[in-house]
N, C-alpha and C. Protein backbone atom coordinates (compact mmCIF):
# COMPACT_ATOMS: atom_id res chain seq x y z
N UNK A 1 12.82 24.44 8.78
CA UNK A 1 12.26 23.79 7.60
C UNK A 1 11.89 24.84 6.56
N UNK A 2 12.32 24.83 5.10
CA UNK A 2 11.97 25.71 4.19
C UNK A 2 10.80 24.57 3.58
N UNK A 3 9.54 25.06 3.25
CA UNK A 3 8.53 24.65 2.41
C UNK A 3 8.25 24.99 1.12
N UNK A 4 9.12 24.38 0.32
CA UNK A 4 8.87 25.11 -1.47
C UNK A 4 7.69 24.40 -1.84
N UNK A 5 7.13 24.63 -2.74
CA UNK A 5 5.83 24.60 -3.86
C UNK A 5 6.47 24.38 -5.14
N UNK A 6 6.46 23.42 -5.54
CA UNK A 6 7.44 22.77 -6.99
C UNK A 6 5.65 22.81 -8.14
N UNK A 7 5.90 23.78 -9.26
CA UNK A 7 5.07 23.33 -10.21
C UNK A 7 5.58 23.52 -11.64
N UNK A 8 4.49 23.15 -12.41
CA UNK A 8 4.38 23.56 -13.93
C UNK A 8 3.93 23.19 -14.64
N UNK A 9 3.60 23.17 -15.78
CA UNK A 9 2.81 22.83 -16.88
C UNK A 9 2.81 20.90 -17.25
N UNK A 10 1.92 20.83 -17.68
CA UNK A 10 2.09 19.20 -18.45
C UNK A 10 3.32 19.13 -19.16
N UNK A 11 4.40 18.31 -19.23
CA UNK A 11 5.31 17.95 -20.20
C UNK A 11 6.43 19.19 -19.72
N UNK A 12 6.58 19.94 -18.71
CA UNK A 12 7.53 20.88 -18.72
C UNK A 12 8.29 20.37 -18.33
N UNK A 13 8.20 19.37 -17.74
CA UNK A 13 9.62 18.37 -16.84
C UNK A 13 9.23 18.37 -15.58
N UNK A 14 8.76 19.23 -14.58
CA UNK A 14 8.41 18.98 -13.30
C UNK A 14 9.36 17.79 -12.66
N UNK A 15 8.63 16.88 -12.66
CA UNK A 15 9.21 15.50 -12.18
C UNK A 15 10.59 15.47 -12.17
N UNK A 16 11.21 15.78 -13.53
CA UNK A 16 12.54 15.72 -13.35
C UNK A 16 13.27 16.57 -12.52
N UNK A 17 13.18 18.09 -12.75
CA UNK A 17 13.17 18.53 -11.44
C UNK A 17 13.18 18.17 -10.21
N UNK A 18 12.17 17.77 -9.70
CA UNK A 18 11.43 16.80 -8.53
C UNK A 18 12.66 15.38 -7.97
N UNK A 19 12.86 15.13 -8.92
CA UNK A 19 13.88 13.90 -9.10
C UNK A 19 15.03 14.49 -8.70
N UNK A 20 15.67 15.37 -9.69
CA UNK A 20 17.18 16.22 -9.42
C UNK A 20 17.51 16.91 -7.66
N UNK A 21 15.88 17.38 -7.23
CA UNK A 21 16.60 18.30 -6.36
C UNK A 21 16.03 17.38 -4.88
N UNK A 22 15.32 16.41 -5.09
CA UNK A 22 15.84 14.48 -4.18
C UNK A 22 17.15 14.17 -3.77
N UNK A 23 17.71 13.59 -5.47
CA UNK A 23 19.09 13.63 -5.43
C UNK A 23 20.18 15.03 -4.45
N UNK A 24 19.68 16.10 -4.52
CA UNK A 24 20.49 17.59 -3.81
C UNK A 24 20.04 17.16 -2.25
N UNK A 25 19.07 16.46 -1.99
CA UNK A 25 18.96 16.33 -0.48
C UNK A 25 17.38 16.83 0.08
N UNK A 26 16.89 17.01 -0.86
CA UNK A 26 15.35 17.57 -0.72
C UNK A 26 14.60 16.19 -0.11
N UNK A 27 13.21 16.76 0.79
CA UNK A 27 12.56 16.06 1.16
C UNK A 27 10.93 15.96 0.03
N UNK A 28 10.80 15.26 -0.78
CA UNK A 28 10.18 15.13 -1.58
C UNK A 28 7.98 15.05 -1.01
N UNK A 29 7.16 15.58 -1.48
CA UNK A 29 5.89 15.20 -1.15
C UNK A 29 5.20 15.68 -2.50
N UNK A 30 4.80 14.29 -3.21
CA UNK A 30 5.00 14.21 -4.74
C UNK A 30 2.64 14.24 -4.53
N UNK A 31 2.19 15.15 -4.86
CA UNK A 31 0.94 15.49 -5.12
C UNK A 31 0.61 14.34 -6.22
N UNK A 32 0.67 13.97 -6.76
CA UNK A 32 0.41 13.14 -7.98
C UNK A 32 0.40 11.88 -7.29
N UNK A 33 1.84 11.70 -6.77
CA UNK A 33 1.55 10.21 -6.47
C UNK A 33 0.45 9.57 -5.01
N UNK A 34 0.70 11.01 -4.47
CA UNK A 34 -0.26 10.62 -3.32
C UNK A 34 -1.96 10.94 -4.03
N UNK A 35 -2.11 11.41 -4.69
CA UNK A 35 -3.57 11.58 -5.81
C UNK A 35 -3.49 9.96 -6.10
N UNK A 36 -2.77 9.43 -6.54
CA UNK A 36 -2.91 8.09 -7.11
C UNK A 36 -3.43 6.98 -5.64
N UNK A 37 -2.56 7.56 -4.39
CA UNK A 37 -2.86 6.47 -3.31
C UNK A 37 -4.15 7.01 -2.86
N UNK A 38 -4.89 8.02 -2.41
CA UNK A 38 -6.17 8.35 -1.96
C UNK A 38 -7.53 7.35 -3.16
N UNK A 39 -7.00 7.31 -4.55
CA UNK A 39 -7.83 6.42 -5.15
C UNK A 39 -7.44 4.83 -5.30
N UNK A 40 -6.52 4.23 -4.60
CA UNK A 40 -6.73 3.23 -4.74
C UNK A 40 -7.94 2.29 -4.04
N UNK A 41 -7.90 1.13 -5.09
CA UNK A 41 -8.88 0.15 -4.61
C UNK A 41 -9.31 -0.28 -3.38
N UNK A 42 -10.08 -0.44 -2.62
CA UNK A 42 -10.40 0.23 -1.60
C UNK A 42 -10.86 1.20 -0.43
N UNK A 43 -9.60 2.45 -1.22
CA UNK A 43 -9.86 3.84 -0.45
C UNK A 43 -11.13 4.37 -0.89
N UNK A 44 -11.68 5.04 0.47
CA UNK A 44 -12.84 6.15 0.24
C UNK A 44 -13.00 7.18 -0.97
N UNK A 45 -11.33 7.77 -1.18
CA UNK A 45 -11.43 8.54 -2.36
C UNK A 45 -12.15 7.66 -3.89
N UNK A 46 -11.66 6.15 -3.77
CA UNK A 46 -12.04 5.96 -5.09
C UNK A 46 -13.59 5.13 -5.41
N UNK A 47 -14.58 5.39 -3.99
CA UNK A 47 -15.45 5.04 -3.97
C UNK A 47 -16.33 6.18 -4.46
N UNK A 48 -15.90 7.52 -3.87
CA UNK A 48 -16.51 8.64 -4.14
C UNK A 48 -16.37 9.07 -5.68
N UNK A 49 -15.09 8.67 -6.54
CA UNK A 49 -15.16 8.97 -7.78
C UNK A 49 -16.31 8.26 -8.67
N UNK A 50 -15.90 6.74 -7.63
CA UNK A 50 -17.18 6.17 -9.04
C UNK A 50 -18.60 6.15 -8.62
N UNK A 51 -19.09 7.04 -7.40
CA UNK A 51 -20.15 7.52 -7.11
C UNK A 51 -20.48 8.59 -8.25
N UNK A 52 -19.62 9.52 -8.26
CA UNK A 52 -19.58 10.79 -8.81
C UNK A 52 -19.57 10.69 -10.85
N UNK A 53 -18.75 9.73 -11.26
CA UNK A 53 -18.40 9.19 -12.73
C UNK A 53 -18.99 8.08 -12.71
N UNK A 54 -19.49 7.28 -12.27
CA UNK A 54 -20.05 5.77 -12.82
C UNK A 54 -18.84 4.74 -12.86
N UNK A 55 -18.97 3.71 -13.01
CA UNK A 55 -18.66 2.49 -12.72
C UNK A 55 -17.60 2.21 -14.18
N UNK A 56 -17.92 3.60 -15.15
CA UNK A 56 -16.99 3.27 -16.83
C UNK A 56 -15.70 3.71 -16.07
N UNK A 57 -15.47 4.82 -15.02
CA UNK A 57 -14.14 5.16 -15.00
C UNK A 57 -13.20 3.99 -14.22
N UNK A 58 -13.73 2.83 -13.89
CA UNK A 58 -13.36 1.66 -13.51
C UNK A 58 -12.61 0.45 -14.55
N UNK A 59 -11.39 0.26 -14.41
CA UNK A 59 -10.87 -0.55 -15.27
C UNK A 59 -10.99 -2.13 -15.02
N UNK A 60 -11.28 -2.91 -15.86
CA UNK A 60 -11.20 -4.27 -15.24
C UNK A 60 -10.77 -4.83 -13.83
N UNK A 61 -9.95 -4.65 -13.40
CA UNK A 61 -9.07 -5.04 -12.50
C UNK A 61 -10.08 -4.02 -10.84
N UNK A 62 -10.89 -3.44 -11.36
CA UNK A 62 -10.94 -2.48 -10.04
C UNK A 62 -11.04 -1.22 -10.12
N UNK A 63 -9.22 -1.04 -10.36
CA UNK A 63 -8.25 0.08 -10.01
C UNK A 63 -9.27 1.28 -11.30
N UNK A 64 -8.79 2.47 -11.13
CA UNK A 64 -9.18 3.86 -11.54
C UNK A 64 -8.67 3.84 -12.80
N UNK A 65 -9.35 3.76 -13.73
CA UNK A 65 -9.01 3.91 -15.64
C UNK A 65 -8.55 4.97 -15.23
N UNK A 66 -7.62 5.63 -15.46
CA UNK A 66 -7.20 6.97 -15.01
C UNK A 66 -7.08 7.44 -16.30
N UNK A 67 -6.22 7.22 -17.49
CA UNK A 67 -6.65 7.91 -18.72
C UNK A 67 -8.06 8.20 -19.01
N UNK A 68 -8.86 7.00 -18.36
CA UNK A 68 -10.27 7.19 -19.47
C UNK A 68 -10.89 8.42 -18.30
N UNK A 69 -10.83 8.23 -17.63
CA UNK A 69 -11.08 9.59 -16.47
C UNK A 69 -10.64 11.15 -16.96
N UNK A 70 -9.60 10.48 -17.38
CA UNK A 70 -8.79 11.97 -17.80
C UNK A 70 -9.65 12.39 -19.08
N UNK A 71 -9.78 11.84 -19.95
CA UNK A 71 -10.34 12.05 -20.76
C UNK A 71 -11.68 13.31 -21.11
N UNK A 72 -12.05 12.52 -19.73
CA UNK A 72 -13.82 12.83 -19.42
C UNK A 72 -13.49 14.35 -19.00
N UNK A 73 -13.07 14.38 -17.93
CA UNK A 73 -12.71 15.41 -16.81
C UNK A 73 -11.79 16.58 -17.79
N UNK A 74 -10.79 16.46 -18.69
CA UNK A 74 -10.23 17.47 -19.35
C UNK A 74 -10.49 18.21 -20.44
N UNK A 75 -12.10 17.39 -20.56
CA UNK A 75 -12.35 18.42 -21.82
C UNK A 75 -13.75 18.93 -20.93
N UNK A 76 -14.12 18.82 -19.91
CA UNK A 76 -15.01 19.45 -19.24
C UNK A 76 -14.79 20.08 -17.75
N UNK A 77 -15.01 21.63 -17.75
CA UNK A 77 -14.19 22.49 -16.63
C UNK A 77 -15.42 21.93 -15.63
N UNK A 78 -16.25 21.89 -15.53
CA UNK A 78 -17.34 21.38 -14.69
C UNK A 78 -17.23 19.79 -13.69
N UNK A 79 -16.97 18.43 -14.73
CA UNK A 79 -16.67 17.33 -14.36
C UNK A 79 -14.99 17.67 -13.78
N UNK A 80 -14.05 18.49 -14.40
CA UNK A 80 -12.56 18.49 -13.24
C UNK A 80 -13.01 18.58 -12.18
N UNK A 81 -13.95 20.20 -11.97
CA UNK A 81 -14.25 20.70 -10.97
C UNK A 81 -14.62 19.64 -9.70
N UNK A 82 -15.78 18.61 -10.31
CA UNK A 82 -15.86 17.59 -9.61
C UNK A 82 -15.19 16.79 -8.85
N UNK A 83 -14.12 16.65 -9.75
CA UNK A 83 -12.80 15.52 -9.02
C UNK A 83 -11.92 15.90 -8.52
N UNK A 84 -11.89 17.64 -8.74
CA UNK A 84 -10.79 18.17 -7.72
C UNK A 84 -11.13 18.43 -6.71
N UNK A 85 -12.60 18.54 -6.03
CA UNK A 85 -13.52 18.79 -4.85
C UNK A 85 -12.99 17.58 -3.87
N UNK A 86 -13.38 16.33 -4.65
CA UNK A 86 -13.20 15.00 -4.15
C UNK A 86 -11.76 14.58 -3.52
N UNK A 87 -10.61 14.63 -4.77
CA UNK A 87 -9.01 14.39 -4.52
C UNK A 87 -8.77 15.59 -4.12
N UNK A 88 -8.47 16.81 -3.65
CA UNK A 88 -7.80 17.88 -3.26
C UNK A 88 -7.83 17.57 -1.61
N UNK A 89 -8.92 17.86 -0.97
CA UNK A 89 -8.61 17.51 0.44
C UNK A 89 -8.12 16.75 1.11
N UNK A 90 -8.75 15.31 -0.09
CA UNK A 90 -7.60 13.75 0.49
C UNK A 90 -6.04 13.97 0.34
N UNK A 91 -5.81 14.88 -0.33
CA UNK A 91 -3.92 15.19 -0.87
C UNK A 91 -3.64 15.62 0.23
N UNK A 92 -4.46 16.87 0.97
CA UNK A 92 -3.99 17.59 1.33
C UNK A 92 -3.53 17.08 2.72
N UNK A 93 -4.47 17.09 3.06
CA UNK A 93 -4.54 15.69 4.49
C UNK A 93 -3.67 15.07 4.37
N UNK A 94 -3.01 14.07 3.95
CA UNK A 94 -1.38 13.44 3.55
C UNK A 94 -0.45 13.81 3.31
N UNK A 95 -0.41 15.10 2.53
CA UNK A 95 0.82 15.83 2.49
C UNK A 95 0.99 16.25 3.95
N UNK A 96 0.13 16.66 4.33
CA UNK A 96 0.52 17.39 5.99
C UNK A 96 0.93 16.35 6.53
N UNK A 97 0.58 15.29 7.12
CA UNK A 97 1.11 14.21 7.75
C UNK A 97 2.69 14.07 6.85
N UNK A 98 2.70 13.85 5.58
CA UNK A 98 4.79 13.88 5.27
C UNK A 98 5.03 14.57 5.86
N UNK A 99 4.64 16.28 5.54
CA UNK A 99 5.30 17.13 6.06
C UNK A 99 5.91 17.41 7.48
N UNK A 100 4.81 17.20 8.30
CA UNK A 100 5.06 16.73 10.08
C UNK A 100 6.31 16.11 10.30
N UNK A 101 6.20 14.77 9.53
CA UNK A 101 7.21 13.82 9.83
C UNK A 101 8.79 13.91 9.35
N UNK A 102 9.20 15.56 8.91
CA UNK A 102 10.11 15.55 7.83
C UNK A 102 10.81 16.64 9.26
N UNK A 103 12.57 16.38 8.70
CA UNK A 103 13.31 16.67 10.25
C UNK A 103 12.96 18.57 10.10
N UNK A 104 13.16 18.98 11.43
CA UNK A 104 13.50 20.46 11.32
C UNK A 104 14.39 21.44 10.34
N UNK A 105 15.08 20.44 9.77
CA UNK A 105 16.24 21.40 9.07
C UNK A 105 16.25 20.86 7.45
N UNK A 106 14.72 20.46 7.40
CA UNK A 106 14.45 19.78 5.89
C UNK A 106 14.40 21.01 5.03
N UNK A 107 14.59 21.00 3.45
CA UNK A 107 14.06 21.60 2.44
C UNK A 107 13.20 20.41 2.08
N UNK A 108 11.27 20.77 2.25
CA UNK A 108 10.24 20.08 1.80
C UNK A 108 10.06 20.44 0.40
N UNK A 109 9.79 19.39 -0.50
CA UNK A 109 9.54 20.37 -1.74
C UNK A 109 8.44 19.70 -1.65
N UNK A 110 7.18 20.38 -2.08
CA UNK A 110 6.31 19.63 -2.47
C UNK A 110 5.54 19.93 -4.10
N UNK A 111 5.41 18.90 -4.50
CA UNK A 111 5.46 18.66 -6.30
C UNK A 111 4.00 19.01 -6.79
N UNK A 112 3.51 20.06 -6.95
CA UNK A 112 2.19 20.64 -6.97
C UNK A 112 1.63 20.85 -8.11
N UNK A 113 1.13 19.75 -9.17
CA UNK A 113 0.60 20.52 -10.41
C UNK A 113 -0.14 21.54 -10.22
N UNK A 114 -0.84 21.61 -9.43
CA UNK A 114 -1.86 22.50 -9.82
C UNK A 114 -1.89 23.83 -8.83
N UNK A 115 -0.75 24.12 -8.18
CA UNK A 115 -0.59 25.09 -7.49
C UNK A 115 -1.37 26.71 -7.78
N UNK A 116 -0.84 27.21 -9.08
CA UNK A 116 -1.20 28.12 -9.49
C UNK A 116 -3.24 28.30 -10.10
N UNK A 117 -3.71 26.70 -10.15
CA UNK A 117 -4.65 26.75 -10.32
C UNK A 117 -5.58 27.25 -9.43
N UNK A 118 -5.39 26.46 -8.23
CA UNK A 118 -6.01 26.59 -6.91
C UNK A 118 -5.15 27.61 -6.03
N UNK A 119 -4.54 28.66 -6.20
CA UNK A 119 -4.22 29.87 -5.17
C UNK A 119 -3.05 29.11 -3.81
N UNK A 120 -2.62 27.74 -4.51
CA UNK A 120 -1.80 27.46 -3.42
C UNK A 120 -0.59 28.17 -2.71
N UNK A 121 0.23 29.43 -3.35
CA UNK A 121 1.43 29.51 -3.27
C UNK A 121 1.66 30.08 -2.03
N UNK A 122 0.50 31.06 -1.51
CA UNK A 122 0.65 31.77 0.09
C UNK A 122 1.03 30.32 0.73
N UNK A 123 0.88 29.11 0.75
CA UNK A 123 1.58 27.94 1.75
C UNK A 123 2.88 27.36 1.90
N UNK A 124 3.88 28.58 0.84
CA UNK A 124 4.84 28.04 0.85
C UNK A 124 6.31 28.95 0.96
N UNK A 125 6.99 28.60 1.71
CA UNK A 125 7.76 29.87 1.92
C UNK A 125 8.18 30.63 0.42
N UNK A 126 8.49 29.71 -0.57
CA UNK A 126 8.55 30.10 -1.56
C UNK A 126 8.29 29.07 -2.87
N UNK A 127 8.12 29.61 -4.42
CA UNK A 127 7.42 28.68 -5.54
C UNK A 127 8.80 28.93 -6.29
N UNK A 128 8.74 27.55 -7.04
CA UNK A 128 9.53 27.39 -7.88
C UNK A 128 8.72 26.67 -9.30
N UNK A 129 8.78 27.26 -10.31
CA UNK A 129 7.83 27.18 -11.84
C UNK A 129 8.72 26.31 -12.40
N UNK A 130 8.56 25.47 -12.84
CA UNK A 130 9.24 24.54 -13.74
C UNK A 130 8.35 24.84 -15.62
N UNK A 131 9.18 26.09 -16.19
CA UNK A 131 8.85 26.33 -17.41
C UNK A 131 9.60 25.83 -18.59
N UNK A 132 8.63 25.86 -19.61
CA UNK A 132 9.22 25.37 -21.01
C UNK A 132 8.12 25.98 -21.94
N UNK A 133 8.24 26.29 -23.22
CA UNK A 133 7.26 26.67 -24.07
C UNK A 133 6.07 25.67 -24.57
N UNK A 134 5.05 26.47 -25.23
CA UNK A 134 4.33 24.89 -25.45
C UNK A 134 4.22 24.26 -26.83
N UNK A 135 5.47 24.75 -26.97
CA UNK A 135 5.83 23.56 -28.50
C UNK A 135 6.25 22.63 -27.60
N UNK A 136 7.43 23.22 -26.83
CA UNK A 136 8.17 21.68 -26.25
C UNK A 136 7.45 20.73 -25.62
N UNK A 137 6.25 21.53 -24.52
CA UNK A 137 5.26 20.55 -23.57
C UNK A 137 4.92 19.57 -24.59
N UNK A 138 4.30 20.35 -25.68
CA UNK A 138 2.94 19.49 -26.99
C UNK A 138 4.19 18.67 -27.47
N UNK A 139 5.34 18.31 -27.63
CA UNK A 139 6.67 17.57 -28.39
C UNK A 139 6.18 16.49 -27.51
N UNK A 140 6.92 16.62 -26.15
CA UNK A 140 6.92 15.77 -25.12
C UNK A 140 5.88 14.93 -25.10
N UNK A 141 4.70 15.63 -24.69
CA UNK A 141 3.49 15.01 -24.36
C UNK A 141 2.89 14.23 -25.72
N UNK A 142 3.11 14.08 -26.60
CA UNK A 142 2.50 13.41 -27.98
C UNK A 142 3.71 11.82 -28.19
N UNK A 143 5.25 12.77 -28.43
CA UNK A 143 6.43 11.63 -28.24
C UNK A 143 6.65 11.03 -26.97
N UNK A 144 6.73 11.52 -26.37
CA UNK A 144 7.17 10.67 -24.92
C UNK A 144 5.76 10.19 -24.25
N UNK A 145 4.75 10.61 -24.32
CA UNK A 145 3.61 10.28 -23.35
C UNK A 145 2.81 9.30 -23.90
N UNK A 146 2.98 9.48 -25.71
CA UNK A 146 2.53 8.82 -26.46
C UNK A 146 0.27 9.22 -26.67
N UNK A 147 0.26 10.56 -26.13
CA UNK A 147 -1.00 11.44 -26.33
C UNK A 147 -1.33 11.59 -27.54
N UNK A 148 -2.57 11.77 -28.21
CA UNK A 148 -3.42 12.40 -29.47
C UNK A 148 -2.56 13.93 -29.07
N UNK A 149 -2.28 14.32 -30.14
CA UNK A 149 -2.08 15.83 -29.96
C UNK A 149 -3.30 16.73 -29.64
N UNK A 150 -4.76 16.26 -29.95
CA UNK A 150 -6.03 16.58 -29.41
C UNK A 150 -5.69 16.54 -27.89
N UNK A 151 -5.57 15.35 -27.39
CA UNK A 151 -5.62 15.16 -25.76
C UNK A 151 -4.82 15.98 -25.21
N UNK A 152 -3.56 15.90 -25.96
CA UNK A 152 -2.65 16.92 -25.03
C UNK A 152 -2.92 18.49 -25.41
N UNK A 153 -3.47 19.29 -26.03
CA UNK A 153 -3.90 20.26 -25.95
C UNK A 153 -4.81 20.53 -25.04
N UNK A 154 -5.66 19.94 -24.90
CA UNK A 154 -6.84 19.81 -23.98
C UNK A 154 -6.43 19.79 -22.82
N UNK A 155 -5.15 19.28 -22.46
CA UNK A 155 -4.97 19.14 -21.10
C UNK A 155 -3.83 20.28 -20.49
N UNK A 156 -3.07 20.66 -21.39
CA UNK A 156 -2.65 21.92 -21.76
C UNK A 156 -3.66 22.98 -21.31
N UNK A 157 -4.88 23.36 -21.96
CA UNK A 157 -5.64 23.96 -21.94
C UNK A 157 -6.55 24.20 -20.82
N UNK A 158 -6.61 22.96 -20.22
CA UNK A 158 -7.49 22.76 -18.25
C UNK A 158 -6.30 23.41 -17.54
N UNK A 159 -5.09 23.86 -17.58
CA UNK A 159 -4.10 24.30 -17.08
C UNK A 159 -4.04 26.17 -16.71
N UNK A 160 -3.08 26.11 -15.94
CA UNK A 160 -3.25 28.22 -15.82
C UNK A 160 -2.00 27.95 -17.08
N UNK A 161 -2.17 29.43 -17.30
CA UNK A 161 -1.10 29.51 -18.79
C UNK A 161 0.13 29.88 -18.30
N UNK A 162 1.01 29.71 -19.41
CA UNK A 162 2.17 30.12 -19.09
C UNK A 162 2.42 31.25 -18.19
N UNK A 163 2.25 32.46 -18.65
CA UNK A 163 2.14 33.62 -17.91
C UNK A 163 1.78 33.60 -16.34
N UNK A 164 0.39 32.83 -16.18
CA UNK A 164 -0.12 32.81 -14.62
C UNK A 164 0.92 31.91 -14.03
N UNK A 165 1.69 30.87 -14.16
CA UNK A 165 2.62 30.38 -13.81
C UNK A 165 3.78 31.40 -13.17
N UNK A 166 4.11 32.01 -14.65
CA UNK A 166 5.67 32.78 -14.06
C UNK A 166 5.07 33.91 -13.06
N UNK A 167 4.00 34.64 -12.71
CA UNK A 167 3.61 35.50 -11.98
C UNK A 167 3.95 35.05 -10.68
N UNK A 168 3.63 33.98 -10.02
CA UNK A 168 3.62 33.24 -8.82
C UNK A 168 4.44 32.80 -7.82
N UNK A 169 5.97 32.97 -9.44
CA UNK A 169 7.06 32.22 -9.14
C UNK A 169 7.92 33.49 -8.44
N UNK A 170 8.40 32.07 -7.33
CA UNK A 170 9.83 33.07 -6.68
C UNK A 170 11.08 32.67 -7.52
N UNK A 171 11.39 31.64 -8.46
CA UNK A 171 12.71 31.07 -9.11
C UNK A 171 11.78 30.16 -10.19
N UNK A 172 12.33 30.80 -11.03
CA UNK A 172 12.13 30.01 -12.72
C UNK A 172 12.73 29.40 -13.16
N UNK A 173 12.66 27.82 -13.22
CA UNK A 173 13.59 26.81 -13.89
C UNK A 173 13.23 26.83 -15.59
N UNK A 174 13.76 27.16 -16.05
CA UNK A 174 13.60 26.79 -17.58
C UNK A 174 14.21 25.93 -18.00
N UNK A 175 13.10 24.84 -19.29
CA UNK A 175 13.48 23.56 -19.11
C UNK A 175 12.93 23.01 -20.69
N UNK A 176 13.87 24.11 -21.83
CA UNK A 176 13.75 23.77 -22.94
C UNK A 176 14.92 22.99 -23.57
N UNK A 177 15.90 23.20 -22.96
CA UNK A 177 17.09 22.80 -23.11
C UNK A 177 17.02 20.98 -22.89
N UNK A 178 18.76 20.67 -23.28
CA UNK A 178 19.07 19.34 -22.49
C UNK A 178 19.07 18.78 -20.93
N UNK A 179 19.06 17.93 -20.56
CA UNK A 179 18.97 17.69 -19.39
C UNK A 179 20.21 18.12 -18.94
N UNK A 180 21.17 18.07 -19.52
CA UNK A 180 23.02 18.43 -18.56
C UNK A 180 22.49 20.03 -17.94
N UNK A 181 22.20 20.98 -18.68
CA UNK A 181 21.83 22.36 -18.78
C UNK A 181 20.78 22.33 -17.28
N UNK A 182 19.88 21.41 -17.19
CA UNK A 182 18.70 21.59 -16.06
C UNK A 182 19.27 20.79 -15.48
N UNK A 183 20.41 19.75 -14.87
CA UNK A 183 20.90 19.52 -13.71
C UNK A 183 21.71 20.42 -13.00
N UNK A 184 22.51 21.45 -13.93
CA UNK A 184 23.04 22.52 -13.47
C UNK A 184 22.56 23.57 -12.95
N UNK A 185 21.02 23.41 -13.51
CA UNK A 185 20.48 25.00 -12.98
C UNK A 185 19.60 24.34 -11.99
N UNK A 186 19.49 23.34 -12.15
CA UNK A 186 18.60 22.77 -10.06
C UNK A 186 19.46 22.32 -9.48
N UNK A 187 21.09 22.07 -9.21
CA UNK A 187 22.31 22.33 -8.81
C UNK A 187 22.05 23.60 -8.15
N UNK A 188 22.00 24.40 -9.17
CA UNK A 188 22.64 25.71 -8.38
C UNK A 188 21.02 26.00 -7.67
N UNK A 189 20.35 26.34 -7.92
CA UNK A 189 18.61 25.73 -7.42
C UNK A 189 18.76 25.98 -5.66
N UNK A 190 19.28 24.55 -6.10
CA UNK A 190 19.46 24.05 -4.54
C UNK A 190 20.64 24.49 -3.67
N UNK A 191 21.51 24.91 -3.93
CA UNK A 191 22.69 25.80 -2.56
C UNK A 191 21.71 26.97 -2.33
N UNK A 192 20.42 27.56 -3.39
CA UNK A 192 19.72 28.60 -2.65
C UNK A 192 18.95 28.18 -1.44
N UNK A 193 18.13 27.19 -1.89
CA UNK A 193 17.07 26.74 -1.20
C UNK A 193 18.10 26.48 0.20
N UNK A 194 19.28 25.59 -0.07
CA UNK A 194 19.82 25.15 1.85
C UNK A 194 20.39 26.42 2.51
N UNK A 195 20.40 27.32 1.50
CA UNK A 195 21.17 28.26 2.15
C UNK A 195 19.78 28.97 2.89
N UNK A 196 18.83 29.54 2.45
CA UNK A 196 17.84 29.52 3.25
C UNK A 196 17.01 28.67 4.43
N UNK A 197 17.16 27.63 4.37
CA UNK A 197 16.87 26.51 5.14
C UNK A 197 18.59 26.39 6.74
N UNK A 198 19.23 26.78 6.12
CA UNK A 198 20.41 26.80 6.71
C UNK A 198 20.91 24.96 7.29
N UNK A 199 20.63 24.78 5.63
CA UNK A 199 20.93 22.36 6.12
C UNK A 199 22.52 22.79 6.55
N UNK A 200 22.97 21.82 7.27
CA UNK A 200 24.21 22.11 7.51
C UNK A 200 24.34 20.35 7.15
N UNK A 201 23.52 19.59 7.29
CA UNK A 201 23.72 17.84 6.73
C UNK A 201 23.92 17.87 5.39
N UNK A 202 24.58 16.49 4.60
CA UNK A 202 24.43 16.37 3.67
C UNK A 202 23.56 15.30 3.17
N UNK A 203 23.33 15.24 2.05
CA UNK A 203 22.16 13.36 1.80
C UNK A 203 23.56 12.72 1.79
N UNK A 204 23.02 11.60 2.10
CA UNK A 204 23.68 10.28 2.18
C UNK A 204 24.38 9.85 1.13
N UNK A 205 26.07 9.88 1.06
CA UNK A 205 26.57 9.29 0.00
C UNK A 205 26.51 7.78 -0.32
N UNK A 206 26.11 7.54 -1.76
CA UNK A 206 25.91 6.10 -1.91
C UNK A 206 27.29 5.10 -1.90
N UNK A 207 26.85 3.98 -1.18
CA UNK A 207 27.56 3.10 -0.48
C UNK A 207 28.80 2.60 -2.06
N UNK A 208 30.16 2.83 -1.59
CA UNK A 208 31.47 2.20 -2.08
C UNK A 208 31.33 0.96 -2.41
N UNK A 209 31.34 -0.05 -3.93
CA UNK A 209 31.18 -1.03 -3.77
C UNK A 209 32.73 -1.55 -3.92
């Protein structure tokens, strides 16, 4: 089993990445989305948030205002601090259980915003940075995310910088370009990663209709 550490900035693409090298045969353990299941309605994690934030970071329905959270938490290093105390261990705890369950001869990627924040990278045989400049992030994140250019700076800014990123990295995806350009370079990405992993399987070709 090779264990990569997939990160990068807000708006650098990550995900897509994340997505592309799925498609190559990767075993995916997406930090974000399991952040989202430790707070659902119900779970312990999201009892402890609105212990910790009050009953406003609660949206009608229950479920976790998660923008209005974001809000709170990204313009104050103190209140993150809070919620990463809370969600970090519940992630972590779940990712290990994917990871367990993933075959011997997997490439695990696991999708880590915040890798470089928290000193994650010694856990992984190797990091892969998903970079872009931060005109393009601030483009993305305002057009596509549909953010205050206030918010997305701010959240930009709760981030390690560019620089502490590429330090960390064992392979730099750069991801200013078109998407044709970054399927080719997490293409080639990935014959590194299996060639280290030594997959001799392929993923599953989709079914002939």
């Amino acid at each position: 089993m090779l264990k990569v550490g997939l990160t990068g900035g807000i708006g650098a693409g990550k995900s897509e990445v994340s997505r592309l090298l799925v498609e190559c045969g990767a075993v995916l353990i997406d930090a974000d989305r399991i952040a989202r299941e430790v707070v659902a309605p119900g779970m312990p994690g999201l009892a402890a948030v609105v212990a910790a934030f009050g009953t406003d970071v609660l949206a009608p329905d229950g479920s976790l205002d998660r923008p209005g959270l974001g809000s709170i938490v990204f313009a104050d290093p103190e209140k993150l601090a809070v919620l990463n105390k809370i969600v970090h261990p519940l992630v972590a705890a779940r990712s290990r259980e994917l990871e367990e369950a993933a075959a011997d001869d997997s490439v695990v990627v696991h999708d880590v915003p915040l890798l470089t924040e928290n000193g994650l990278a010694p856990l992984y045989d190797l990091v892969i940075v998903v970079d872009a400049s931060p005109e393009t992030q601030l483009d993305r994140l305002v057009r596509q995310r549909g953010m205050t250019e206030a918010d997305a700076r701010a959240r930009m800014a709760a981030q390690a910088t560019r620089e502490q990123r590429r330090e960390i990295a064992d392979i730099v995806i750069d991801n200013d370009g078109p998407l044709e350009e970054l399927r080719q370079r997490v293409q080639d990405v990935w014959a590194e990663l299996a060639r280290r992993a030594h997959v001799t399987r392929q993923p599953p070709r989709a079914r002939e209709e």
